[in-house]
N, C-alpha and C. Protein backbone atom coordinates (compact mmCIF):
# COMPACT_ATOMS: atom_id res chain seq x y z
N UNK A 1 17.20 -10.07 14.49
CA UNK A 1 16.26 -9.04 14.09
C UNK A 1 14.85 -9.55 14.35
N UNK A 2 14.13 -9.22 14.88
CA UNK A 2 12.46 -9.03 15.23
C UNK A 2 12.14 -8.92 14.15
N UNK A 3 10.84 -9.97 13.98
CA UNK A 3 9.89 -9.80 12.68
C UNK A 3 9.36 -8.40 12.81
N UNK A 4 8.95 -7.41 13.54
CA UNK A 4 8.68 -5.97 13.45
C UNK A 4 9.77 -5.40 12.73
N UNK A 5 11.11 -5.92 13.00
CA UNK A 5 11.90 -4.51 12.52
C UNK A 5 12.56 -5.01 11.21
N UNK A 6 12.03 -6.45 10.62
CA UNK A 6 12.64 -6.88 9.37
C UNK A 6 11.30 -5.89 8.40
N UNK A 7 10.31 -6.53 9.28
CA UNK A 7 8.80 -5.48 8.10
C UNK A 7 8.89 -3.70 8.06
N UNK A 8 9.43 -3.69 8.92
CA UNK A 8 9.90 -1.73 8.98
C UNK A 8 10.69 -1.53 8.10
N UNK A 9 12.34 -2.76 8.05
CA UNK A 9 13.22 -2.53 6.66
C UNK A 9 12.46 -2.22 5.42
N UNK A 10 12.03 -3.81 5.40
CA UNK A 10 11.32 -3.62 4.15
C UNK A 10 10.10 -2.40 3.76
N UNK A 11 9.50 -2.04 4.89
CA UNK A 11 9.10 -1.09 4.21
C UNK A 11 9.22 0.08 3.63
N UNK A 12 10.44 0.84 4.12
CA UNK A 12 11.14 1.67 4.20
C UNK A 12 12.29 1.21 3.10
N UNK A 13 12.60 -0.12 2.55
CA UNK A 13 12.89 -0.30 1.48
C UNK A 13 11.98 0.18 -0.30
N UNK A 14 11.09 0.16 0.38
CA UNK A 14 10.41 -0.14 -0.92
C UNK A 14 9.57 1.13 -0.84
N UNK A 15 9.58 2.49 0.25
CA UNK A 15 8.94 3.60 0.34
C UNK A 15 9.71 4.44 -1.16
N UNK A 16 10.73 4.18 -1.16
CA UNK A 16 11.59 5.44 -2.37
C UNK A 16 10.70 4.84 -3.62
N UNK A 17 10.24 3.89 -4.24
CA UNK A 17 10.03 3.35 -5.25
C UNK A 17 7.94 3.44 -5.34
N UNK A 18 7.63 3.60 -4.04
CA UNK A 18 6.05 3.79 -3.82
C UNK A 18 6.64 5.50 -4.05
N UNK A 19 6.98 6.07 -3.96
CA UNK A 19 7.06 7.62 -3.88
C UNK A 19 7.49 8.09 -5.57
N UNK A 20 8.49 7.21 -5.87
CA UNK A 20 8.45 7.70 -7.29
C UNK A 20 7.18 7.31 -8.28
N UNK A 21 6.72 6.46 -7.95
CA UNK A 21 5.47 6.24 -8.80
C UNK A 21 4.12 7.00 -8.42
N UNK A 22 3.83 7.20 -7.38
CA UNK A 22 3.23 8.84 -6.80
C UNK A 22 3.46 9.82 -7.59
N UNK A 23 4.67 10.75 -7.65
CA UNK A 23 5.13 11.78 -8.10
C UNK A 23 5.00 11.53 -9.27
N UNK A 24 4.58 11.04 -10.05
CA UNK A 24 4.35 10.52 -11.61
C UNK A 24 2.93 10.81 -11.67
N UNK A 25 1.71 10.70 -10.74
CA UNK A 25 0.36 10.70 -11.31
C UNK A 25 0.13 12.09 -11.60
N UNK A 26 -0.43 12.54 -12.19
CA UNK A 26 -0.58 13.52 -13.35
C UNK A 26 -2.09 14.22 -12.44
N UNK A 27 -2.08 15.58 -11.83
CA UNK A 27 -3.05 15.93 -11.20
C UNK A 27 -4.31 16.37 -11.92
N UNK A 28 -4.00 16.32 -13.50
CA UNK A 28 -5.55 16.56 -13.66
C UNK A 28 -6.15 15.22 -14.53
N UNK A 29 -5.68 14.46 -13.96
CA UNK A 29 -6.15 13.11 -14.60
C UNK A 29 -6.92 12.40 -13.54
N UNK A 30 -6.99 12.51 -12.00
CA UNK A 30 -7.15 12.37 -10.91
C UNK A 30 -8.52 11.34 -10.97
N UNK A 31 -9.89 11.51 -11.50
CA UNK A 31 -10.41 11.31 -11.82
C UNK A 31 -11.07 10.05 -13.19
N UNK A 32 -10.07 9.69 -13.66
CA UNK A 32 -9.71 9.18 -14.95
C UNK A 32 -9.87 7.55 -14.07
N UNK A 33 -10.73 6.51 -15.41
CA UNK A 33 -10.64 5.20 -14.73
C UNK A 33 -10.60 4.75 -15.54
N UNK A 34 -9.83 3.75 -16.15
CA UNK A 34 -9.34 2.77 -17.31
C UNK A 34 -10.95 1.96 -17.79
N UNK A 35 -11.69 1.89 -17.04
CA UNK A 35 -13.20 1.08 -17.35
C UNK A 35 -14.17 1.57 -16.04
N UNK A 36 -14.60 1.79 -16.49
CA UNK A 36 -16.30 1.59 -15.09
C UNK A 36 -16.34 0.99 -14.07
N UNK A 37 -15.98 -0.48 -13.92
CA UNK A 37 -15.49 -0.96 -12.59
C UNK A 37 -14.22 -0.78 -12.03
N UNK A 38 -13.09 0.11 -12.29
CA UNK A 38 -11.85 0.37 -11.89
C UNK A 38 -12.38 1.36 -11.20
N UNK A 39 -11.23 1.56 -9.94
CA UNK A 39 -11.27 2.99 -9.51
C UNK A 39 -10.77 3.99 -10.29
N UNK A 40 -10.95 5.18 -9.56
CA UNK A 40 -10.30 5.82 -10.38
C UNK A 40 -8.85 6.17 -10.16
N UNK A 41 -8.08 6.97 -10.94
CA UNK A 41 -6.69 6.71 -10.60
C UNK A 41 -6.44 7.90 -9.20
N UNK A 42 -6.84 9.08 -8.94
CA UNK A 42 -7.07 9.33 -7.59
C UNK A 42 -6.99 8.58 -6.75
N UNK A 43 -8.42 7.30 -6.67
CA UNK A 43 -8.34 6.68 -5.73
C UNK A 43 -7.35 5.53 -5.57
N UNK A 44 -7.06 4.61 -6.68
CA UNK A 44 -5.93 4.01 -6.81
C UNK A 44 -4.89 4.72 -5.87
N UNK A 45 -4.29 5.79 -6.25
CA UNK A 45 -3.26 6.29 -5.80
C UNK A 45 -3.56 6.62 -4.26
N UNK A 46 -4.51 7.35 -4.02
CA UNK A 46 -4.48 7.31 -2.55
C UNK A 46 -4.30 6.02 -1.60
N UNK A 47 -5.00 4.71 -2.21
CA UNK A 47 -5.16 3.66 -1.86
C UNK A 47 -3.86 2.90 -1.32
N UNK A 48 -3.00 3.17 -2.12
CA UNK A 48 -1.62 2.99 -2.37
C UNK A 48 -0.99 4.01 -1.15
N UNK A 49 -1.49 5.30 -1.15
CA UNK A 49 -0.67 5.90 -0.43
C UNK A 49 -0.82 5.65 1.36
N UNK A 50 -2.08 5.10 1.45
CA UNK A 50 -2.69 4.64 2.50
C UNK A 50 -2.62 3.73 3.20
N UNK A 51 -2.70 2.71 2.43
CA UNK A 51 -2.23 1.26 2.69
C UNK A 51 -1.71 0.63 3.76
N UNK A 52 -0.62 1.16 3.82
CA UNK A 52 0.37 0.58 5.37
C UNK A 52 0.05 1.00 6.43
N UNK A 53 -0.80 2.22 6.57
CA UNK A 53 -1.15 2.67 7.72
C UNK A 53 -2.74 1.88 7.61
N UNK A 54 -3.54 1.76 6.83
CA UNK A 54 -4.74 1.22 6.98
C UNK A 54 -4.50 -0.21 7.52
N UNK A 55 -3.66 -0.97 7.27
CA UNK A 55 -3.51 -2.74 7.57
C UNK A 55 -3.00 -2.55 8.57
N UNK A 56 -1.82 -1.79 9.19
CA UNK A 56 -1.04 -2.09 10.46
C UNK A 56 -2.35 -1.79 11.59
N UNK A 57 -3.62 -0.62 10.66
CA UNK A 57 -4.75 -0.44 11.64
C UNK A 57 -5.80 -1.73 11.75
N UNK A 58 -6.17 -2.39 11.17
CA UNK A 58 -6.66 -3.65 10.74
C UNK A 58 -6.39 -5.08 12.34
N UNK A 59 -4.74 -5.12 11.25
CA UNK A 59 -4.28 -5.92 12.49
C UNK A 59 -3.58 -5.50 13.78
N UNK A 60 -4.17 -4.60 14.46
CA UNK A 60 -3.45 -3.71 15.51
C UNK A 60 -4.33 -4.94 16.53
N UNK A 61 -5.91 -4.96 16.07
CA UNK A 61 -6.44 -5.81 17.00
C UNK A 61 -6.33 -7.31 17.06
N UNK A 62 -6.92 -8.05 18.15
CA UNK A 62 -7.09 -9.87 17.39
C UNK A 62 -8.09 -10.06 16.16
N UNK A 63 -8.46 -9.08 15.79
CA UNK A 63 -9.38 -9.55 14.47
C UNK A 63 -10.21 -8.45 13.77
N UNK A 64 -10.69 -8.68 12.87
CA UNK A 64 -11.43 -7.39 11.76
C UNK A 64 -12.49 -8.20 11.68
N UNK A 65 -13.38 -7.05 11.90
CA UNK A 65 -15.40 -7.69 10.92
C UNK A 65 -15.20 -7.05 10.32
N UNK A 66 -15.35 -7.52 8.72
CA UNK A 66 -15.05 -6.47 7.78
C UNK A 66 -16.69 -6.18 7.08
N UNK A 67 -17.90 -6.87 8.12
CA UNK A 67 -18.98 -6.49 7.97
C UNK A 67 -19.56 -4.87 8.42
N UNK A 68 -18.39 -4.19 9.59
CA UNK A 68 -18.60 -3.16 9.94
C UNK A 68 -17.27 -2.22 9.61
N UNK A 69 -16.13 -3.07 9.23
CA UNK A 69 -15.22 -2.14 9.13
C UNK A 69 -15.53 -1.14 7.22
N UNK A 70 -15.23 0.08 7.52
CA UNK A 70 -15.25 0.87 6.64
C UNK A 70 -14.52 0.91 5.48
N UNK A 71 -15.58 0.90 4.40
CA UNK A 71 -15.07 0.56 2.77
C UNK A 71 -15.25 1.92 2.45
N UNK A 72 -14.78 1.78 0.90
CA UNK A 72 -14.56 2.82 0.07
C UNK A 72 -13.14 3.55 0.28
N UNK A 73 -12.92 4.14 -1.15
CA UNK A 73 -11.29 4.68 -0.68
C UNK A 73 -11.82 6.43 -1.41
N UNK A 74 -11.09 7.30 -0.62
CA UNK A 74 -11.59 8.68 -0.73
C UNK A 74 -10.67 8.62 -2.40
N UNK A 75 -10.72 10.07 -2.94
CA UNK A 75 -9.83 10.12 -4.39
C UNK A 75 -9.07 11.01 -3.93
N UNK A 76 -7.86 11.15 -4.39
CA UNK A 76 -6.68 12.11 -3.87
C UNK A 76 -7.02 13.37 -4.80
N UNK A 77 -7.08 14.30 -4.04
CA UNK A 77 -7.25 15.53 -4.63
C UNK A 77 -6.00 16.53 -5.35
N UNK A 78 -4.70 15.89 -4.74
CA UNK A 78 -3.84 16.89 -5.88
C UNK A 78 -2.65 15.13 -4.95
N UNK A 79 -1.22 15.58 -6.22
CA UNK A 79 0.27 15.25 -5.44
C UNK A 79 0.34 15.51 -4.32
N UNK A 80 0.21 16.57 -4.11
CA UNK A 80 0.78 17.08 -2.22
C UNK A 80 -0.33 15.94 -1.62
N UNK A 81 -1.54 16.01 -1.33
CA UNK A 81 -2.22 15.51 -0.78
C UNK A 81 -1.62 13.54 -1.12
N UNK A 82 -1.19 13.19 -1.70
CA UNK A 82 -0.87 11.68 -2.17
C UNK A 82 0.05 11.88 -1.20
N UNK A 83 1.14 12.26 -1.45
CA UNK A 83 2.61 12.34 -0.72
C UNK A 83 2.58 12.38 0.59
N UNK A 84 1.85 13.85 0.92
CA UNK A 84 1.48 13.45 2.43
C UNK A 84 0.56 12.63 3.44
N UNK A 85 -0.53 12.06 2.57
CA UNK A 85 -0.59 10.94 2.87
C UNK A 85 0.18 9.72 3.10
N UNK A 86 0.85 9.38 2.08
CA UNK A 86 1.91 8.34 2.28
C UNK A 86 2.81 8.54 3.52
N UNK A 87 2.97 9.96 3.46
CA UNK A 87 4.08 9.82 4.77
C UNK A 87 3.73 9.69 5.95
N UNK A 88 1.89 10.55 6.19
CA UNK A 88 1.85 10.02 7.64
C UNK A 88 1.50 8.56 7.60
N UNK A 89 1.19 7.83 6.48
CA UNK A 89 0.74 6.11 6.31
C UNK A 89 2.23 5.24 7.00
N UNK A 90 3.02 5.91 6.45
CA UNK A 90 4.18 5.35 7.03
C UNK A 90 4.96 5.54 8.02
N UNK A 91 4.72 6.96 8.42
CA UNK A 91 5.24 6.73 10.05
C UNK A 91 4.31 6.10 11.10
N UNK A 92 3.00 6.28 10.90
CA UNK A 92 2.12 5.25 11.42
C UNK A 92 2.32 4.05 11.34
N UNK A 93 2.79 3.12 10.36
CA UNK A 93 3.23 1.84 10.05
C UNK A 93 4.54 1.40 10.43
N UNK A 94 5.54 2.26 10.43
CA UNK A 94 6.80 2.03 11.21
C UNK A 94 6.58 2.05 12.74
N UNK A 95 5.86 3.14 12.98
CA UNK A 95 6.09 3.16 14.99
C UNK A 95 5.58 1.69 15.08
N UNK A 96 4.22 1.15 14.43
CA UNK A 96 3.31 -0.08 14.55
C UNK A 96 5.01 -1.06 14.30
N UNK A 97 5.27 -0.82 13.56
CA UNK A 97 6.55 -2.44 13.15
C UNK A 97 7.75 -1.94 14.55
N UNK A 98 8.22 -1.13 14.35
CA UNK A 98 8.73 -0.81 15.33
C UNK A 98 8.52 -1.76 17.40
N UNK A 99 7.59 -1.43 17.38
CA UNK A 99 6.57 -1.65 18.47
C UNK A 99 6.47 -3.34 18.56
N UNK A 100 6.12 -3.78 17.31
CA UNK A 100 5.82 -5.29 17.32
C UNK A 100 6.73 -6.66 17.92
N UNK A 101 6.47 -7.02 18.70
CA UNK A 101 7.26 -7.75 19.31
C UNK A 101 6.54 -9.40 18.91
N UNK A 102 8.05 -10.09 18.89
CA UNK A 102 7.32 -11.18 18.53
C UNK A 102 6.45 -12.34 18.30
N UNK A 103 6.29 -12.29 19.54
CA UNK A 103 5.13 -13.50 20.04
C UNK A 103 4.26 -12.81 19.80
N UNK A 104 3.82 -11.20 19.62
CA UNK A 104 2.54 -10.87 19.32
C UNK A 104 2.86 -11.01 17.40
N UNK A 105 3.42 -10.95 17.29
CA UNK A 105 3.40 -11.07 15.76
C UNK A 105 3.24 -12.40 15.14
N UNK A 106 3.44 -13.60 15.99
CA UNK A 106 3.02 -14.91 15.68
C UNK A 106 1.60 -15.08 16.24
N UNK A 107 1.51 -14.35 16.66
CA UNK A 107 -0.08 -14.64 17.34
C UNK A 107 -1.33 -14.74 16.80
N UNK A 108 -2.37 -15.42 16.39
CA UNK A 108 -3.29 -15.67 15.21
C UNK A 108 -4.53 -14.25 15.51
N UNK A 109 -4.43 -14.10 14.13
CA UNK A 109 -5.27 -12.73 13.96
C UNK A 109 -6.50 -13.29 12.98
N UNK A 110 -8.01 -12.95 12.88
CA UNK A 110 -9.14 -13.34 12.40
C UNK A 110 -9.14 -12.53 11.88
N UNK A 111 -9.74 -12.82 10.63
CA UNK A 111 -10.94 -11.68 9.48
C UNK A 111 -12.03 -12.35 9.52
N UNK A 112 -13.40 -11.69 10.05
CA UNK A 112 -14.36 -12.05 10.30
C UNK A 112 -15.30 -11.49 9.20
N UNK A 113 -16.87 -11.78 9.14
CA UNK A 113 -17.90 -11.38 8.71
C UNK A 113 -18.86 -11.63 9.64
N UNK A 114 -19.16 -10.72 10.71
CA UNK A 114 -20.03 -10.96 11.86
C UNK A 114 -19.62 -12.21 12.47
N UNK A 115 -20.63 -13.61 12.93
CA UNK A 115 -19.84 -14.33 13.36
C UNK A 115 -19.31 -15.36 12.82
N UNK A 116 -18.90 -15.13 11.34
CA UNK A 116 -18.09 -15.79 10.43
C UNK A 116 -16.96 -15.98 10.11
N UNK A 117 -15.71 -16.96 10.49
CA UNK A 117 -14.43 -16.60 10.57
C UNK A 117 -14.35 -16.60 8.94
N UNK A 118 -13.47 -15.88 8.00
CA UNK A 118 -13.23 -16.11 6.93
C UNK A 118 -11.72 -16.79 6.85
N UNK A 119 -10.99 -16.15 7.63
CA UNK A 119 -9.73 -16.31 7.32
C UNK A 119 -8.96 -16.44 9.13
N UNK A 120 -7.93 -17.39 9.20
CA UNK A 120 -7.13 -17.62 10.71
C UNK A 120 -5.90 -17.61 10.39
N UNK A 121 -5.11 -16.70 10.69
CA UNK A 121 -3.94 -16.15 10.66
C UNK A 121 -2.70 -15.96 11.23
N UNK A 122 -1.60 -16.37 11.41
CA UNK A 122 -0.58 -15.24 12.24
C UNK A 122 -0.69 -13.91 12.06
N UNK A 123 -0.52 -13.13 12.92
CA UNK A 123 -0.44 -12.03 12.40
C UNK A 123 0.61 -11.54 11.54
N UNK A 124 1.74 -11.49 11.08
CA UNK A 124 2.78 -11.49 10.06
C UNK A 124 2.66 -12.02 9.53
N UNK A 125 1.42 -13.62 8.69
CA UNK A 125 1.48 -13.84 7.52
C UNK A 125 0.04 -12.76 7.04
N UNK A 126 -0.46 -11.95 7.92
CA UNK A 126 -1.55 -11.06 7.59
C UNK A 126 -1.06 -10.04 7.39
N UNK A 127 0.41 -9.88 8.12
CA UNK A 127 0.86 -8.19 7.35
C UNK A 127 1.72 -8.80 5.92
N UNK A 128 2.17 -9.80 5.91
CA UNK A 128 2.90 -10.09 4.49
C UNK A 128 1.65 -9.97 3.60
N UNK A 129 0.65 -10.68 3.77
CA UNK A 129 -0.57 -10.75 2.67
C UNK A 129 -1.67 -9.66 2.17
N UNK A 130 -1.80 -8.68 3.44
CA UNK A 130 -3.12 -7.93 3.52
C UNK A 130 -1.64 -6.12 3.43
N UNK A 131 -0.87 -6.65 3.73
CA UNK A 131 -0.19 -5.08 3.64
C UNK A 131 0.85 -5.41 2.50
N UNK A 132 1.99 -5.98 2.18
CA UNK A 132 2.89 -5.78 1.62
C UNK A 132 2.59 -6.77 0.11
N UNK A 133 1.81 -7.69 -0.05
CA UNK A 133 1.67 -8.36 -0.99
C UNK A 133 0.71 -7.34 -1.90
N UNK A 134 -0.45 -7.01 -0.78
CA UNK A 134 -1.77 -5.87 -1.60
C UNK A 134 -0.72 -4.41 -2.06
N UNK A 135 0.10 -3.72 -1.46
CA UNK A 135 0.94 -2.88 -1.57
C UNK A 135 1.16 -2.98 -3.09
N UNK A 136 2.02 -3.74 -2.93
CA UNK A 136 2.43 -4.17 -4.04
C UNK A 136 1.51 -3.99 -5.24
N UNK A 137 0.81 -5.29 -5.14
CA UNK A 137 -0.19 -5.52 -6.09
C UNK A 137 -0.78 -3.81 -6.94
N UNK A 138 -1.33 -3.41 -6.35
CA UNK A 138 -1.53 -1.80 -6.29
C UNK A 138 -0.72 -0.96 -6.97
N UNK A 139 0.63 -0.71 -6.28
CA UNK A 139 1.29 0.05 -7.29
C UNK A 139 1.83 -0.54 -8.46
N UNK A 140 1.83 -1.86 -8.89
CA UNK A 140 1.84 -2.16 -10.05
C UNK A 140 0.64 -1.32 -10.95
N UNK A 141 -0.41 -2.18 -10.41
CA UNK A 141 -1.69 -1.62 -10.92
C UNK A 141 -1.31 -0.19 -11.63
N UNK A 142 -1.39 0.85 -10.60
CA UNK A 142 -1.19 2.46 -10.76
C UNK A 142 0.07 2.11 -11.69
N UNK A 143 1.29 1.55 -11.94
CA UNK A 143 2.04 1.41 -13.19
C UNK A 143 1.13 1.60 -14.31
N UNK A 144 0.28 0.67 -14.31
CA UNK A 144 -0.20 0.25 -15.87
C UNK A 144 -1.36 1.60 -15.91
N UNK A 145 -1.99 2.26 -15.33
CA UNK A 145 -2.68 3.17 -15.38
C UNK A 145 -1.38 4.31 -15.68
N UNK A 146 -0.92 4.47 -15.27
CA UNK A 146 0.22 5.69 -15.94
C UNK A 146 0.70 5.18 -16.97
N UNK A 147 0.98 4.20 -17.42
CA UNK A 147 1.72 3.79 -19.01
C UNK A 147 0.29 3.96 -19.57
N UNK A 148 -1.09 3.43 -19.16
CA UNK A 148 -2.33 3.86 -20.50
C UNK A 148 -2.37 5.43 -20.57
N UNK A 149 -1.71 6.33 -19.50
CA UNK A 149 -2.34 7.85 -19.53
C UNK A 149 -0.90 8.51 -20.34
N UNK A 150 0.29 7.72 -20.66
CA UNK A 150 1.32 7.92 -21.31
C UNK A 150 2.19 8.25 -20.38
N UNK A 151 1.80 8.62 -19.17
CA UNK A 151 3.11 8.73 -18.51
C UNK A 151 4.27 8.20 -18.22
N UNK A 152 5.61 8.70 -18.34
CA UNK A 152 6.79 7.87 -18.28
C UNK A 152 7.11 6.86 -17.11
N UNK A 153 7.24 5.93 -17.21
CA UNK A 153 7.21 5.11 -15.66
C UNK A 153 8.43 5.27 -14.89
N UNK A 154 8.67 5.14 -13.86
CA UNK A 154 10.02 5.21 -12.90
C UNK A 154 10.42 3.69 -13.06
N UNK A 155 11.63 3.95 -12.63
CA UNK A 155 12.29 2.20 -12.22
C UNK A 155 11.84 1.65 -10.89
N UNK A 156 11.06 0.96 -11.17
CA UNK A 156 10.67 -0.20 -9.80
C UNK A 156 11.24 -1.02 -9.58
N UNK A 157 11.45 -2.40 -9.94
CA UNK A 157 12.35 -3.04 -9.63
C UNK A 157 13.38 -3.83 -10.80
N UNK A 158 13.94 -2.90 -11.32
CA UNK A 158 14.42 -2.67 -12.79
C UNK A 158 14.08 -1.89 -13.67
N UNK A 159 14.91 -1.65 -15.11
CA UNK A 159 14.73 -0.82 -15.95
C UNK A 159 13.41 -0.76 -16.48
N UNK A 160 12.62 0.30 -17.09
CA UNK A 160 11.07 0.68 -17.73
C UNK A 160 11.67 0.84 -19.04
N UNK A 161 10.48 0.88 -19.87
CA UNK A 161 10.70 1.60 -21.27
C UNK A 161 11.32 3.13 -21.05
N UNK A 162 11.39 3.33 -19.82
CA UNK A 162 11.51 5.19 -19.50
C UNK A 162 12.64 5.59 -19.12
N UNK A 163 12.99 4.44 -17.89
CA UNK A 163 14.22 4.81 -17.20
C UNK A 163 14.57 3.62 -17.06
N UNK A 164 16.32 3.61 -17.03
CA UNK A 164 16.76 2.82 -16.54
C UNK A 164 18.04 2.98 -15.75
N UNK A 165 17.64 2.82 -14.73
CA UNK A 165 18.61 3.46 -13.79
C UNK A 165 20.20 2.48 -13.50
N UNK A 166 20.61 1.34 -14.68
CA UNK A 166 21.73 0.59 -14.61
C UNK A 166 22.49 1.00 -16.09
N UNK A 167 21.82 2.02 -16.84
CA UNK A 167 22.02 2.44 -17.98
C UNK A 167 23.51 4.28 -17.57
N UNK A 168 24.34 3.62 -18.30
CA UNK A 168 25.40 4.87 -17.99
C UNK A 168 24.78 6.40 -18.55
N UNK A 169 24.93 7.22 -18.13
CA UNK A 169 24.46 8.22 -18.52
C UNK A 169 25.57 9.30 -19.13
């Protein structure tokens, strides 16, 4: 198996479980931020829904200035808009894993600041770190923002106070 098409599994592993925690954010809370320096949960969630397609865009090249590359994350304006985001994030991110062949995927990728290297990379320890580790990180996050707004949590990777999907019914 090609490091492209082990990162496509996995992502496509772990899409059902980014989708149930989506379908959980509450559309008129959209706006709502646990403190002043948090985003808000809109943007959280879009961020999340975005993600895989924003990094596979990142490291598509030999390197990012992230002195010119574009910050800020828009706020998701309803569910539909989250969801379908996510999905074109991820068929964009699959054709990209798909596509990836390996010697370009060992191949060292830069994060720059003009002519400042910050960071020297393979490129697959930059999609493990900058896509699937931040992924991650994130929809945890958006967890704990839906348990402060009371919402019931889905099973991520095991049972919640909410569900537990190894529990007989």
């Amino acid at each position: 198996m090609t490091i492209g098409a082990s990162f496509a599994q996995e992502l496509m592993a772990e899409t059902a479980t980014t989708r149930r925690v989506l379908e959980r954010v509450p559309e008129d809370r959209l706006t709502w931020r646990p403190h002043p320096k948090s985003m808000s949960l809109g943007q959280l969630a879009m961020h999340v829904a975005t993600l895989p397609r924003q990094v596979v865009g990142f490291v598509s090249g030999d390197d990012l200035d992230v002195s010119v590359a574009a910050s800020g994350t828009p706020e998701g304006a309803s569910r539909a808009e989250l969801l379908g985001a996510l999905d074109k994030s991820l068929s964009a991110a699959t054709a990209y894993f798909e596509a990836l062949l390996d010697d370009r995927a060992v191949h060292m990728w830069s994060l720059k600041s003009g002519s400042q290297t910050l960071l020297e990379i393979p490129r697959a320890g930059a999609l493990r770190s900058l896509l699937f580790n931040h992924w991650y990180h994130h929809r945890g996050q958006l967890t704990v923002y839906l348990r402060l707004l009371d919402v019931p949590l889905p099973s991520v990777y095991g049972p919640t106070a909410d569900e537990n999907p190894f529990q007989a019914i």
